[in-house]
N, C-alpha and C. Protein backbone atom coordinates (compact mmCIF):
# COMPACT_ATOMS: atom_id res chain seq x y z
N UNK A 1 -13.76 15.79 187.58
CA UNK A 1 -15.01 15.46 186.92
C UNK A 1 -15.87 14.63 187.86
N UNK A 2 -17.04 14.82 187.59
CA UNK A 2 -18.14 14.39 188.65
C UNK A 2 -18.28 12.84 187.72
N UNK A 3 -18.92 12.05 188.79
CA UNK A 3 -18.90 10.49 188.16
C UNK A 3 -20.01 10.30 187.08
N UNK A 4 -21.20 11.41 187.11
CA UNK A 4 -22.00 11.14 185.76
C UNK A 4 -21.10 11.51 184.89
N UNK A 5 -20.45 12.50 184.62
CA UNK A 5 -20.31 13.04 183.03
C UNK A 5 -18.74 12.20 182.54
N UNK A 6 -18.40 11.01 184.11
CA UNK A 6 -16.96 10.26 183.50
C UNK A 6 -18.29 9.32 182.84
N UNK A 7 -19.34 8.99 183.11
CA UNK A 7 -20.21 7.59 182.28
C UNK A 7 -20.47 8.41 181.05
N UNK A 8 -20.62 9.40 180.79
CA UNK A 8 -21.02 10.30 179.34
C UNK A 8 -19.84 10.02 178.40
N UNK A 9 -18.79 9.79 178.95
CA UNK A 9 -17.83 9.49 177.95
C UNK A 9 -17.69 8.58 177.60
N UNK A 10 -17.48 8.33 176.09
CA UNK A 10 -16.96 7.26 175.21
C UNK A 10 -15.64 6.65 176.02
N UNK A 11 -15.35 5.06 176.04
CA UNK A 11 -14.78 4.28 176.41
C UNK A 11 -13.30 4.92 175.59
N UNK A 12 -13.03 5.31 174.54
CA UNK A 12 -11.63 5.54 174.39
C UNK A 12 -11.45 6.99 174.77
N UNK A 13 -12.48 7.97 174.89
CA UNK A 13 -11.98 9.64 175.72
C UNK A 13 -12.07 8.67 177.44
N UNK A 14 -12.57 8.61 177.79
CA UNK A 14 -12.64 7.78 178.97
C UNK A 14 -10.92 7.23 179.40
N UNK A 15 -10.26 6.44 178.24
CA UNK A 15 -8.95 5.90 178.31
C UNK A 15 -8.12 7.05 178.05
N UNK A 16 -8.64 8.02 177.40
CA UNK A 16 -7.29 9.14 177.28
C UNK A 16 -7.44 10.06 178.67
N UNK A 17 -8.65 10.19 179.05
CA UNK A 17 -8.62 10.78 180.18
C UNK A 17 -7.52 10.68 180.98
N UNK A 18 -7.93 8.76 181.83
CA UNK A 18 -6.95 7.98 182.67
C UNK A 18 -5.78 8.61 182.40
N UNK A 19 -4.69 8.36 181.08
CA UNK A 19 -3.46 8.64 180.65
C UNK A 19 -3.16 9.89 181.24
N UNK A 20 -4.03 10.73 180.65
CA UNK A 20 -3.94 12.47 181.10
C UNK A 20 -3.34 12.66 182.48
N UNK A 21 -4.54 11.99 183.14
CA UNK A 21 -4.57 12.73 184.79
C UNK A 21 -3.39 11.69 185.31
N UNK A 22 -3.34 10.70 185.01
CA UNK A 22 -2.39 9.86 185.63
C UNK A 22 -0.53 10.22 185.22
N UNK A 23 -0.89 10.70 183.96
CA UNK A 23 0.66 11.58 183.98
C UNK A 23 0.71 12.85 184.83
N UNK A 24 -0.25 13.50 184.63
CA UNK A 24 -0.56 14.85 185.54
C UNK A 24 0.16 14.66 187.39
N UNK A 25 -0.76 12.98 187.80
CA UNK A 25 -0.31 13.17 188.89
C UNK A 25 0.90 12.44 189.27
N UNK A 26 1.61 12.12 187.99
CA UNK A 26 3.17 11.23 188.20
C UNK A 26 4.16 12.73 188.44
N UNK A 27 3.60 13.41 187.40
CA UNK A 27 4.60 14.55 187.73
C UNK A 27 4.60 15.71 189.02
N UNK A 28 3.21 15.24 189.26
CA UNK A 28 3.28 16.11 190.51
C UNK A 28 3.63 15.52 191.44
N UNK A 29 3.82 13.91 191.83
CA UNK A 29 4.43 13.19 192.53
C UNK A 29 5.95 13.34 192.96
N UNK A 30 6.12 13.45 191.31
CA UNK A 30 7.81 13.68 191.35
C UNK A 30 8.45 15.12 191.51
N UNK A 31 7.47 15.90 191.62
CA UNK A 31 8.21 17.81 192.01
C UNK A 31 8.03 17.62 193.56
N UNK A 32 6.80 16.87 193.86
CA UNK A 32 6.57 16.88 196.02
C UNK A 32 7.55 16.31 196.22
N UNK A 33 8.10 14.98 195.71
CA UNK A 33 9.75 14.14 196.22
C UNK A 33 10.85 15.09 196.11
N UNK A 34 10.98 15.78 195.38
CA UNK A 34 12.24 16.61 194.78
C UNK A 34 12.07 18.01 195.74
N UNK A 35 11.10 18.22 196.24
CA UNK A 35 10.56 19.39 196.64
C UNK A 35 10.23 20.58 196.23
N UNK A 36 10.19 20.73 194.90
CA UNK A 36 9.46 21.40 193.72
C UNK A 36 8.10 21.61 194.10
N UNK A 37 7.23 20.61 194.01
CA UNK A 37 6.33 20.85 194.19
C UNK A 37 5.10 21.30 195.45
N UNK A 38 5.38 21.90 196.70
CA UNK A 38 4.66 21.90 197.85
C UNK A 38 3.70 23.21 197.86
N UNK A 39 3.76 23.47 196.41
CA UNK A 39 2.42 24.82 196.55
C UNK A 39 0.74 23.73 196.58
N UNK A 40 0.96 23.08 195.99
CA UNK A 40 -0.69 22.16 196.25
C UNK A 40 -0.91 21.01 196.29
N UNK A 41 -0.08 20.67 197.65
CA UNK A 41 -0.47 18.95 197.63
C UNK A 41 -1.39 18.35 198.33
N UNK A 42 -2.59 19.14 197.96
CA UNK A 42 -3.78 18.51 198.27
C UNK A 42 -3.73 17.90 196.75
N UNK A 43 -3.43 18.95 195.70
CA UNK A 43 -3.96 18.50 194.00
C UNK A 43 -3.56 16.72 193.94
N UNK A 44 -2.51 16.51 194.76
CA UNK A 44 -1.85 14.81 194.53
C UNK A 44 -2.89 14.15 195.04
N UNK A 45 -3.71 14.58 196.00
CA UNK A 45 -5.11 13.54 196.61
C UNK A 45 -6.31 13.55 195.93
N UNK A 46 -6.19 14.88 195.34
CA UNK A 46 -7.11 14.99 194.38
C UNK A 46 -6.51 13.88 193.26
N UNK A 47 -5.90 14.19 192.50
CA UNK A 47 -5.61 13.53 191.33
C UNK A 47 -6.00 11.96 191.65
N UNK A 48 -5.45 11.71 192.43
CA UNK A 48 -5.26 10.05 193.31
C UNK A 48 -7.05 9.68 192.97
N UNK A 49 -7.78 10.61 193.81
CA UNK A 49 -9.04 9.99 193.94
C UNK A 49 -9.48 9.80 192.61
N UNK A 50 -9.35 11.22 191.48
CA UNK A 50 -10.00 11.46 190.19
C UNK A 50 -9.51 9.97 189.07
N UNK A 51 -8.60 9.51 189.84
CA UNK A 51 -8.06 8.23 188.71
C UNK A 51 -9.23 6.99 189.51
N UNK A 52 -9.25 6.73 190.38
CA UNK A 52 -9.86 5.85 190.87
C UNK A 52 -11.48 6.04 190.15
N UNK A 53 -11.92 7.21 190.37
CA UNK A 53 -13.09 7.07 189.97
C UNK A 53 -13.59 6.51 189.02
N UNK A 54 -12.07 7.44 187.74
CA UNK A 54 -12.45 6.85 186.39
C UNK A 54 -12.19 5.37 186.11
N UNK A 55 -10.78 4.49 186.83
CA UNK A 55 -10.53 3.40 186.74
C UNK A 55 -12.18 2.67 186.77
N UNK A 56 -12.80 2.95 188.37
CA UNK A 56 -13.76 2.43 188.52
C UNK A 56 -15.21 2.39 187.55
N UNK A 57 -15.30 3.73 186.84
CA UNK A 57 -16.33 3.63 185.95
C UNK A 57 -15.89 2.41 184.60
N UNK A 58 -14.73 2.64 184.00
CA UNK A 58 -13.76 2.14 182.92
C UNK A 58 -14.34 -0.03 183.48
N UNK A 59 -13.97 -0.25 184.31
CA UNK A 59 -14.12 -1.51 184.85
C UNK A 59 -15.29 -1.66 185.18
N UNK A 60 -16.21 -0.88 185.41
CA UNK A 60 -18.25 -1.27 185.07
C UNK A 60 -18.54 -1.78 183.70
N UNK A 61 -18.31 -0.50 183.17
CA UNK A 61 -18.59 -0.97 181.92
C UNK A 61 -18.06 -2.16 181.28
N UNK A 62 -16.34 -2.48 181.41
CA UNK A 62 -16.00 -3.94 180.74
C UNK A 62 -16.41 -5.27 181.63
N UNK A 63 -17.10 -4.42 183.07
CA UNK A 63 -17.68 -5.95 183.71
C UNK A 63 -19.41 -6.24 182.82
N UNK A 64 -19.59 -4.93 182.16
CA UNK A 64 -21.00 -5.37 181.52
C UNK A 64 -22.44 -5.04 182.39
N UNK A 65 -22.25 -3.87 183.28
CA UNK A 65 -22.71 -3.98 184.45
C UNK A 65 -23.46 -2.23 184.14
């Protein structure tokens, strides 16, 4: 998701998002360790960045900003 339409979201879809993608990329963490997973581990850098973004929008808003 592009960083306008993470600010379009309501503060609790916003928090389920986080949960989502951040389990998404625990498990894909844990198939690349095991070696399960090496068809797309770019998706783990992806995922990585897509949490940051939202962390970062999530923490604007409760700075009031």
């Amino acid at each position: 998701m592009k960083t306008r339409e993470l600010r379009e979201l309501k503060a609790e879809e916003l928090d389920q998002r986080i949960r989502e993608v951040t389990q998404e990329l625990r498990d894909l963490q844990l198939k690349h360790r095991t070696g399960e997973g090496a068809d797309k581990p770019v998706r783990i850098r992806l995922l990585r960045r897509e949490v940051a973004r939202m962390q970062t929008v999530a923490h604007v808003r409760k700075a009031g900003k």
